[in-house]
N, C-alpha and C. Protein backbone atom coordinates (compact mmCIF):
# COMPACT_ATOMS: atom_id res chain seq x y z
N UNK A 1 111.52 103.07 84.54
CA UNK A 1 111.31 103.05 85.98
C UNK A 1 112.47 102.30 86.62
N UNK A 2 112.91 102.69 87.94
CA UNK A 2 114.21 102.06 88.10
C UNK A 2 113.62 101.08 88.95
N UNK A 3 114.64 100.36 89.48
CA UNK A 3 114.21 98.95 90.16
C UNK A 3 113.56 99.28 91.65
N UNK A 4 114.57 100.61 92.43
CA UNK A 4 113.44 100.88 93.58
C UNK A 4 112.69 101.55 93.79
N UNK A 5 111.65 102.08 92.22
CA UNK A 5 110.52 102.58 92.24
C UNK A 5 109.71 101.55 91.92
N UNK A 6 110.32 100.74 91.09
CA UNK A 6 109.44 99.14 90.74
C UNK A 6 109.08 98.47 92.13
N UNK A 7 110.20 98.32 92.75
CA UNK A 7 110.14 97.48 94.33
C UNK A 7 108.91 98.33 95.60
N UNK A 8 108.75 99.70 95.27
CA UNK A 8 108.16 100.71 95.94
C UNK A 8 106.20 100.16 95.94
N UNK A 9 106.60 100.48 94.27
CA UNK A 9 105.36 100.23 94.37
C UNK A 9 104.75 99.05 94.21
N UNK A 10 105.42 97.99 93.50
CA UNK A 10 104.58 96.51 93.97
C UNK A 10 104.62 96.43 95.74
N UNK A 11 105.43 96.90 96.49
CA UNK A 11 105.07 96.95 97.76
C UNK A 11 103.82 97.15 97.89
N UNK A 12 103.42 98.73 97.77
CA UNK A 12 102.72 99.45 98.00
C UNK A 12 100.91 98.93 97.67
N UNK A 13 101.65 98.74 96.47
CA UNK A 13 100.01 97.87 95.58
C UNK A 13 99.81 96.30 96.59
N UNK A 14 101.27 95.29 97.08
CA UNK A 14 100.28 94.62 97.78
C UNK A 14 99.81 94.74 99.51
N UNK A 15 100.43 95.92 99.73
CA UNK A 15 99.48 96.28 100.49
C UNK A 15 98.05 96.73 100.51
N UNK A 16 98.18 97.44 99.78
CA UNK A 16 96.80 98.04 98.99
C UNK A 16 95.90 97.08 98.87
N UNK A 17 96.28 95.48 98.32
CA UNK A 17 95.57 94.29 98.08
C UNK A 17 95.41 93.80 99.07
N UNK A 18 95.93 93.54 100.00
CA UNK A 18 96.21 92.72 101.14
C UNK A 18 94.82 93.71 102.56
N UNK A 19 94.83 95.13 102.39
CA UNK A 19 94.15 95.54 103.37
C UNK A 19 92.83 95.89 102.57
N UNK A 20 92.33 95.52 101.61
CA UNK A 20 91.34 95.70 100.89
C UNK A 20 91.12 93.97 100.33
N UNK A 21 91.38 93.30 100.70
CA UNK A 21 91.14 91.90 99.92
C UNK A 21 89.36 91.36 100.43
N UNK A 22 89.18 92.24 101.25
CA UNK A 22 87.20 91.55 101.77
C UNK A 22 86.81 92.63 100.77
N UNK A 23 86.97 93.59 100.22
CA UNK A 23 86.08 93.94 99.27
C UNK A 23 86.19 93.21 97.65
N UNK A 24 87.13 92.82 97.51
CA UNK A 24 87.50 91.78 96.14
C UNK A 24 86.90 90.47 96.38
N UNK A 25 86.73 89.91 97.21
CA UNK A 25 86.21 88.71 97.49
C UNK A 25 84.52 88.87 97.36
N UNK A 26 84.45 89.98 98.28
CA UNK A 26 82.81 90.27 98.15
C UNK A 26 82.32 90.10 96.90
N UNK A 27 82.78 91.10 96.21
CA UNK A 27 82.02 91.56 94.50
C UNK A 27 82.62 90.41 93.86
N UNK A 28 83.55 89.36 94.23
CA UNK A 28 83.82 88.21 93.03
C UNK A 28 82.69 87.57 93.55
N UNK A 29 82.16 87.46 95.15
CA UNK A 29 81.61 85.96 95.34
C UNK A 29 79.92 86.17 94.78
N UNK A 30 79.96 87.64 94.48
CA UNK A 30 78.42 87.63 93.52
C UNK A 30 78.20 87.38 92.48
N UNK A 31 79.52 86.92 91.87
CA UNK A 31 79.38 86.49 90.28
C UNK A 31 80.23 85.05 90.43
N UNK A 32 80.20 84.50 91.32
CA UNK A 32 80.50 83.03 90.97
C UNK A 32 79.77 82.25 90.69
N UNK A 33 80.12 81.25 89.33
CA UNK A 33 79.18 80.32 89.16
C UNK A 33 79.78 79.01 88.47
N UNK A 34 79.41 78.87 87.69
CA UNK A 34 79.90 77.46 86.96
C UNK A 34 80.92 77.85 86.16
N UNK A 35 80.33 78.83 85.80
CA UNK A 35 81.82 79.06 84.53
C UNK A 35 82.73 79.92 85.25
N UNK A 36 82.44 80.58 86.27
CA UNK A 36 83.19 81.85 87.04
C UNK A 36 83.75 81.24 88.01
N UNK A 37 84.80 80.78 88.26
CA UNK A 37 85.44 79.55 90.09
C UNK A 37 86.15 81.44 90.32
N UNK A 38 85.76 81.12 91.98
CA UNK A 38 86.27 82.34 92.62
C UNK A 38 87.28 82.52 92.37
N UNK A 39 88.30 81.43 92.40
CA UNK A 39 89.93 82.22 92.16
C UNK A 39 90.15 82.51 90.39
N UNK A 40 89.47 82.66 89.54
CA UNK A 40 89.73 83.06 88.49
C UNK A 40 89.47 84.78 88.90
N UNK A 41 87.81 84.13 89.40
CA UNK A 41 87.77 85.92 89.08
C UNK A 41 88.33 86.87 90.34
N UNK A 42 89.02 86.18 91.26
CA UNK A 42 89.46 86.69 92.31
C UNK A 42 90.79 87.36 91.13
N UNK A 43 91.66 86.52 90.83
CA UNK A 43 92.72 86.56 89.92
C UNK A 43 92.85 87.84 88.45
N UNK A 44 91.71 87.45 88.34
CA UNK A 44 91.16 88.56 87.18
C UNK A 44 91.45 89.54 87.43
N UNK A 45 90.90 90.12 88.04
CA UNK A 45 90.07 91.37 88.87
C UNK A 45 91.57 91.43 89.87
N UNK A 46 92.80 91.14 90.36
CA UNK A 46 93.80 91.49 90.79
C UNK A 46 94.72 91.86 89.95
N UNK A 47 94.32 91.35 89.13
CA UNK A 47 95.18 91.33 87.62
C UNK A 47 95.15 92.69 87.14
N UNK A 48 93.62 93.21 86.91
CA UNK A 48 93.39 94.30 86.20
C UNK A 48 93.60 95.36 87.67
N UNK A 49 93.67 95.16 88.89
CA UNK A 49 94.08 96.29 89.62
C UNK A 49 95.79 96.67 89.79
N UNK A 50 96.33 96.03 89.18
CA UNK A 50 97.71 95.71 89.04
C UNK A 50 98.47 96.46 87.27
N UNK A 51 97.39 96.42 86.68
CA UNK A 51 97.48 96.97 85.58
C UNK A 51 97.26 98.76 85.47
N UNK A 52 95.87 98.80 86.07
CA UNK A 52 95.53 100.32 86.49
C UNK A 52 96.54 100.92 87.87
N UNK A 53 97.04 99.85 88.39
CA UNK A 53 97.74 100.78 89.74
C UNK A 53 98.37 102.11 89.10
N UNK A 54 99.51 101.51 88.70
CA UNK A 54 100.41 102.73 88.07
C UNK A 54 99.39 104.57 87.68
N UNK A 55 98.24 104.05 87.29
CA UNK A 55 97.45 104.73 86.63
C UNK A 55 96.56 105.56 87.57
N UNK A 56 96.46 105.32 88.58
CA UNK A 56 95.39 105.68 90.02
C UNK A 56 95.75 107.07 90.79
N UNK A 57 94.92 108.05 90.31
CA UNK A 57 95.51 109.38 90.67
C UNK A 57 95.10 109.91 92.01
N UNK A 58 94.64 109.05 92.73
CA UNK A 58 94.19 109.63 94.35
C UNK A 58 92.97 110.63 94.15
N UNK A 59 92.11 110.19 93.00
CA UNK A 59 90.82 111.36 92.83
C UNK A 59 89.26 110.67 93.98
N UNK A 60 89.72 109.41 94.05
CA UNK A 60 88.73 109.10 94.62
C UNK A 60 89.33 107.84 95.92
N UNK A 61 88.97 107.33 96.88
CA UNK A 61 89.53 106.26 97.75
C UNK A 61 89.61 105.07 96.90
N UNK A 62 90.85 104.51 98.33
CA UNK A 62 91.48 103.00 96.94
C UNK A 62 90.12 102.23 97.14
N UNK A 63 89.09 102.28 98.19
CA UNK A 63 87.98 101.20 97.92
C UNK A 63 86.97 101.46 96.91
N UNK A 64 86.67 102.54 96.76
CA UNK A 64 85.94 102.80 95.82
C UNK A 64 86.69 102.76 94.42
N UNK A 65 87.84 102.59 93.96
CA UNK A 65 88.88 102.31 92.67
C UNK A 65 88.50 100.98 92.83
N UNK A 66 88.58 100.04 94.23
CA UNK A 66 88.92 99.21 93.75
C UNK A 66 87.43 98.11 93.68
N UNK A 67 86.36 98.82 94.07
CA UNK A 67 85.05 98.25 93.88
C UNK A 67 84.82 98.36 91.84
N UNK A 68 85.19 99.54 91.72
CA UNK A 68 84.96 99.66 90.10
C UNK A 68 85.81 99.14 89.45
N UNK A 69 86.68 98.49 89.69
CA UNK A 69 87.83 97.51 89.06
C UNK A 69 87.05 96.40 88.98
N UNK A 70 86.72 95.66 90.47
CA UNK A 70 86.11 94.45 90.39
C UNK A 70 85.09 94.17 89.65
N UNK A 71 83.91 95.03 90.09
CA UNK A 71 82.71 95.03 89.02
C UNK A 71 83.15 94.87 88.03
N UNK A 72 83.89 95.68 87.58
CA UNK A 72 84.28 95.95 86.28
C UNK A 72 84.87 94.64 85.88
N UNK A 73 85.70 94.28 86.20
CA UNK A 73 86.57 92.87 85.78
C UNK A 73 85.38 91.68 85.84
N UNK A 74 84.30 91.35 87.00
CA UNK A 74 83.78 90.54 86.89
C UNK A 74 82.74 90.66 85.50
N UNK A 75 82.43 91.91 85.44
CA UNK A 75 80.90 91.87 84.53
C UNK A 75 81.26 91.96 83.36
N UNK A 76 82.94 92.50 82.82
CA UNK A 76 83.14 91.96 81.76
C UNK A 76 83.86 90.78 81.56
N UNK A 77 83.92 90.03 82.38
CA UNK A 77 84.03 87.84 82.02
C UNK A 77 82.70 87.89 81.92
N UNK A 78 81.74 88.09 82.89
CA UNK A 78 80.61 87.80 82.69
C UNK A 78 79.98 88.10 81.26
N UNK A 79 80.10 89.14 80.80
CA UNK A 79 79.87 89.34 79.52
C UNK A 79 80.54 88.49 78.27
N UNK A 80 81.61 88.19 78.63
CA UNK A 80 82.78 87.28 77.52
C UNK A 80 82.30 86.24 77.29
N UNK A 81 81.86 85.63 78.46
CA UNK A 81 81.09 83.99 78.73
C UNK A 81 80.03 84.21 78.42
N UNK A 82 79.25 85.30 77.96
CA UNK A 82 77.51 84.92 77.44
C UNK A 82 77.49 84.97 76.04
N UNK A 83 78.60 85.51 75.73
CA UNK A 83 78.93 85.67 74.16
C UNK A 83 78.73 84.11 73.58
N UNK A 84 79.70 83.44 74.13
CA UNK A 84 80.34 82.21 74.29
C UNK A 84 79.29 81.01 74.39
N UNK A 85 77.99 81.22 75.29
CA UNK A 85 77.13 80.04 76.07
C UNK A 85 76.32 81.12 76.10
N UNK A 86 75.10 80.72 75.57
CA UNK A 86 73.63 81.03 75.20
C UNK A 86 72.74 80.68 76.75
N UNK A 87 73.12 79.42 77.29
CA UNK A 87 72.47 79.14 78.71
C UNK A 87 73.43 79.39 79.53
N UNK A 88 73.42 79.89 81.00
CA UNK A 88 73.80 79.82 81.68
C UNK A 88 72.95 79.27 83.01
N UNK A 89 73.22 77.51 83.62
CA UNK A 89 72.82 76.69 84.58
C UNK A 89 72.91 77.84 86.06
N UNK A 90 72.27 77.96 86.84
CA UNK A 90 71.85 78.65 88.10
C UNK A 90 72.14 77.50 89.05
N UNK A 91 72.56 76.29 89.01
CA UNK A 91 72.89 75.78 90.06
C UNK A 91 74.00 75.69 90.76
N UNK A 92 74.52 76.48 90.29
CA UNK A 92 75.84 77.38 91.14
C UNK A 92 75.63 77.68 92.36
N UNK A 93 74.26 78.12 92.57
CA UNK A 93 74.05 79.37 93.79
C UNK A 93 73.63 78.76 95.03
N UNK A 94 73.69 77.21 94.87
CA UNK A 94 73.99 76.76 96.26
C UNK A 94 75.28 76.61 97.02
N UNK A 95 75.91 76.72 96.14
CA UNK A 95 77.33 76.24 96.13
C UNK A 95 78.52 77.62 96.53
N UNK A 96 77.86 78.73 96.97
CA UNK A 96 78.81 79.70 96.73
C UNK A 96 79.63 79.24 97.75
N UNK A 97 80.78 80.10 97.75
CA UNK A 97 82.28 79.67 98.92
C UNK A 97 82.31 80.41 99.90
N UNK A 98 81.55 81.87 100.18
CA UNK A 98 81.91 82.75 101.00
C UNK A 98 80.79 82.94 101.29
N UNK A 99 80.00 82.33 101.97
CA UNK A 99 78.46 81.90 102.49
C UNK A 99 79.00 81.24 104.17
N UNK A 100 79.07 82.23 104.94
CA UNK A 100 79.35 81.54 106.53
C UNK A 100 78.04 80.34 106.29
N UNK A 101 78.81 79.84 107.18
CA UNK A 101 77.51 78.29 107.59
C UNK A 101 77.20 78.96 108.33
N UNK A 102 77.03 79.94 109.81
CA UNK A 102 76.03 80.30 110.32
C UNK A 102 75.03 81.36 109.80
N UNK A 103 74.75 81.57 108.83
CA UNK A 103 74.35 82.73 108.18
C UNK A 103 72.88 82.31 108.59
N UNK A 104 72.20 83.58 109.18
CA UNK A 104 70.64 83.03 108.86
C UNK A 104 70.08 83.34 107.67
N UNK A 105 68.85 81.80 108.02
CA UNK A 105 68.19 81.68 106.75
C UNK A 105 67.79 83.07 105.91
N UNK A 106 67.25 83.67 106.52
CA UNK A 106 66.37 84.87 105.63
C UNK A 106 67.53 85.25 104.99
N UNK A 107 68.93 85.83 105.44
CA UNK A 107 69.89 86.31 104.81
C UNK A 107 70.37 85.73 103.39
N UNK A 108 70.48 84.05 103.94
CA UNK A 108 71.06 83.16 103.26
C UNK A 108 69.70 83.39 101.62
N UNK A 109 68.00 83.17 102.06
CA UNK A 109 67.93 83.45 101.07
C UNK A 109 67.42 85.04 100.18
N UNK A 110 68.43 86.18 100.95
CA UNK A 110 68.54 86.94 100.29
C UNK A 110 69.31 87.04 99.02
N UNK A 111 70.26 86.57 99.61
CA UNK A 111 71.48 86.36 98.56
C UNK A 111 71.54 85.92 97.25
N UNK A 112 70.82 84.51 97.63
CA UNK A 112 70.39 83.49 96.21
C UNK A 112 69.66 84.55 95.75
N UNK A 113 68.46 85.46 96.00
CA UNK A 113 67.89 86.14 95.01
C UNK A 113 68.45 87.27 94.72
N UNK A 114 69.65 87.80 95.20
CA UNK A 114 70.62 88.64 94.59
C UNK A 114 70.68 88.32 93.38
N UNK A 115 71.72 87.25 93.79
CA UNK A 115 72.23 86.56 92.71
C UNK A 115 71.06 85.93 91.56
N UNK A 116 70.21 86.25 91.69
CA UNK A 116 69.54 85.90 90.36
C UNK A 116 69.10 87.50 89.47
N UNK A 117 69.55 88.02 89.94
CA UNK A 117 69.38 89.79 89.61
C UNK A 117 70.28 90.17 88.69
N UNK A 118 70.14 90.55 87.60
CA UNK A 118 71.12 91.11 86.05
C UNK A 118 72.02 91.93 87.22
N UNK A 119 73.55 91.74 86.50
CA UNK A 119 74.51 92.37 86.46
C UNK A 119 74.68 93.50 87.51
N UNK A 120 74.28 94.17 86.40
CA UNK A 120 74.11 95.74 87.17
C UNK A 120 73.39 95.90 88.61
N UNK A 121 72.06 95.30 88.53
CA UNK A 121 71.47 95.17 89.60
C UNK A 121 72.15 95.00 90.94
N UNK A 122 72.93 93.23 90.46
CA UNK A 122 73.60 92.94 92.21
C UNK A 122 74.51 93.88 92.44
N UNK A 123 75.56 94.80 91.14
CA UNK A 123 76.21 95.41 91.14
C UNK A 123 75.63 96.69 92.51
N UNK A 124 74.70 97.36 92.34
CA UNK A 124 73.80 98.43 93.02
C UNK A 124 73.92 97.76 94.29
N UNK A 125 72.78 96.30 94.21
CA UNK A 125 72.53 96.38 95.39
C UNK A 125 73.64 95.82 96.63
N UNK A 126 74.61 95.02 96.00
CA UNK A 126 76.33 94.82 96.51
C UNK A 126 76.48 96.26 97.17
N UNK A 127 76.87 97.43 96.90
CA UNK A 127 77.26 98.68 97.23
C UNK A 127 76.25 99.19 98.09
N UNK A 128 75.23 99.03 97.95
CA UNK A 128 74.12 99.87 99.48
C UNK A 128 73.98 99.13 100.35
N UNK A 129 74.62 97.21 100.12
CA UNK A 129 74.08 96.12 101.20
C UNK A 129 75.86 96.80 102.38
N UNK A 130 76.68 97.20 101.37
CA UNK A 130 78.30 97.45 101.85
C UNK A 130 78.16 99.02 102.50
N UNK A 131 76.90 99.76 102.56
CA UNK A 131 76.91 101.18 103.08
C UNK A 131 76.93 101.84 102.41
N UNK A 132 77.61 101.79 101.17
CA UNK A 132 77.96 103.08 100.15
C UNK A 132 77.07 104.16 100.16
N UNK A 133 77.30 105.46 99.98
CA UNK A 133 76.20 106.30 99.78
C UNK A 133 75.83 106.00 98.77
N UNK A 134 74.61 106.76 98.25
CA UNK A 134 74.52 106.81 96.76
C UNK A 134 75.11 107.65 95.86
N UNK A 135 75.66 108.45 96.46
CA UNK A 135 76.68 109.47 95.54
C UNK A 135 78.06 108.48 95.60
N UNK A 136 78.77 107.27 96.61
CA UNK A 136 79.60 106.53 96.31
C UNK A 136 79.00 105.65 95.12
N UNK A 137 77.78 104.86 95.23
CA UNK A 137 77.02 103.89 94.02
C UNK A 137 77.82 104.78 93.09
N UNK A 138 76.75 105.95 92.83
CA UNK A 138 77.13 106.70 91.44
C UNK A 138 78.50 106.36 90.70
N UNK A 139 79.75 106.77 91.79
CA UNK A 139 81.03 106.92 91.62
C UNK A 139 81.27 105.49 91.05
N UNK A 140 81.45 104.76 91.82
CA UNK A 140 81.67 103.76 91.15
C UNK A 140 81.16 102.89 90.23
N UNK A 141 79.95 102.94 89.95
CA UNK A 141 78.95 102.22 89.08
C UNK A 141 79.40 103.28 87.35
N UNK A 142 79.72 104.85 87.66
CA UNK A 142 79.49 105.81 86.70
C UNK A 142 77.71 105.60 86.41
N UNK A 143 77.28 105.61 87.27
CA UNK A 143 75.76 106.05 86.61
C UNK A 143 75.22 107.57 87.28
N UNK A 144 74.64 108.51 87.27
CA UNK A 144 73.85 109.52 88.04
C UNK A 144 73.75 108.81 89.19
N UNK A 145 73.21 110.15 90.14
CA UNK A 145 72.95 109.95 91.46
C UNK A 145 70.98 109.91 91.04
N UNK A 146 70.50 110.37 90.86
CA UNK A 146 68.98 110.02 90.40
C UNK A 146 68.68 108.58 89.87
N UNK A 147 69.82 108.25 88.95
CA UNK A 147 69.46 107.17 88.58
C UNK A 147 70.23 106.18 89.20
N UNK A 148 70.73 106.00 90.21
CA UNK A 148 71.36 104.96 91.65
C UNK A 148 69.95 105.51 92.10
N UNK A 149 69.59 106.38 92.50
CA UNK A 149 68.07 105.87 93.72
C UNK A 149 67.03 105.41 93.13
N UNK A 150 66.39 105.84 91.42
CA UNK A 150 65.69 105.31 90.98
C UNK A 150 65.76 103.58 91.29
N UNK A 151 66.81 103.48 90.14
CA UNK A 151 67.77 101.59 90.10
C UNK A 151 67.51 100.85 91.54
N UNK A 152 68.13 101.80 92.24
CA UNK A 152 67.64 101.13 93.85
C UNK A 152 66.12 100.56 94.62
N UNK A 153 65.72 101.93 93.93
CA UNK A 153 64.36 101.64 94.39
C UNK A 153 63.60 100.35 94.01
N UNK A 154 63.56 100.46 92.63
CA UNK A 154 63.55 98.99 91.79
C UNK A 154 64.11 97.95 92.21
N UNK A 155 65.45 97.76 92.62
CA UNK A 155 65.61 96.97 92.98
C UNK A 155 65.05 96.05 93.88
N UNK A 156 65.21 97.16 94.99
CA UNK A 156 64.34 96.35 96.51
C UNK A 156 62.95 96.30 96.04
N UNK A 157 62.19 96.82 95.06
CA UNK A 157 60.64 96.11 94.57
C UNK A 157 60.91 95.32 94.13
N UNK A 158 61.76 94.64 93.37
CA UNK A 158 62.17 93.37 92.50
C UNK A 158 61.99 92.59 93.50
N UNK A 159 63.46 93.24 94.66
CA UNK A 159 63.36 91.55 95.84
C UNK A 159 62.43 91.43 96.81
N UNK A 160 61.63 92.70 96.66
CA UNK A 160 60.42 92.27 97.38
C UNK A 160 59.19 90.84 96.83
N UNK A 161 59.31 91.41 95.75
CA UNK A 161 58.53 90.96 94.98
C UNK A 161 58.70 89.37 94.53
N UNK A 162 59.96 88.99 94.43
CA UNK A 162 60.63 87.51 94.55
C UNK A 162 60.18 86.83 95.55
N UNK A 163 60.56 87.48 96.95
CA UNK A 163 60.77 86.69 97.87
C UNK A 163 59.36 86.65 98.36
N UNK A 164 58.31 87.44 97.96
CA UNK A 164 56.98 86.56 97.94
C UNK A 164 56.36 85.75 97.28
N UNK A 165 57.05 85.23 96.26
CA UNK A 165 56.89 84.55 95.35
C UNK A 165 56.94 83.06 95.88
């Protein structure tokens, strides 16, 4: 590759980063915790979109590439670190970084019970809280479109079901 196709496209890619950086932040700040500090997995997860750029054939939009990057990058640290640590402490989830202080309460404790939701789950419900269709879920998750509305459905019975708890 010569130097001003090299120069082209790290341009290009941090633009790409730079006008997409609230969706990288989003999907990191659902997996931050004790072992996860946002700028790792902010870092991570830029890392691995920097790796796949070159690779990105315009089959689908850069947000939806770059929602399945993140997931992807976060849930496998997340996975690396459970290998690793048998417990993982939940008192992280007062502490997140990208929690406006005016947030209302009910919102505020939606979230915490996101975040107590396996992987995949916040993964789903991250993408329908962001609009996605469910044929986008699908895309980026790679699961069926039946099984994004099933998963969904479940889901919101789960957090129903919490937050009367």
């Amino acid at each position: 590759m010569s130097k001003n196709n090299r120069t082209e496209l790290e341009t290009d890619f941090i633009r790409m980063i730079q006008e997409n950086e609230r969706i990288i932040y989003k999907v990191c700040s659902f997996y931050v915790s004790e072992s996860f500090r946002m700028e790792d997995l902010y870092q991570e997860t830029v890392l691995n979109l920097w790796r796949s750029y070159p690779k990105f054939r315009n089959e689908s939009s850069y947000s939806t590439w770059i929602y399945r990057i993140a997931l992807n990058s976060c849930i496998s640290d997340l996975r690396k670190e459970s290998r690793h640590h048998q417990n993982v402490p939940l008192s992280w989830s007062e502490n997140i970084v990208f929690e406006p202080d005016n947030m209302e309460d009910d919102i505020r404790e939606l979230y915490t019970l996101i975040r107590q939701l396996k992987t995949l789950e916040r993964a789903i419900i991250l993408l329908w809280l962001e609009e996605k269709s469910y044929q986008e879920i699908a895309d980026i998750t790679g699961l069926s479109l039946s099984n994004v509305a099933t998963k969904l459905k479940r889901i919101k019975e789960k957090l129903k079901t919490m937050l009367n708890q």
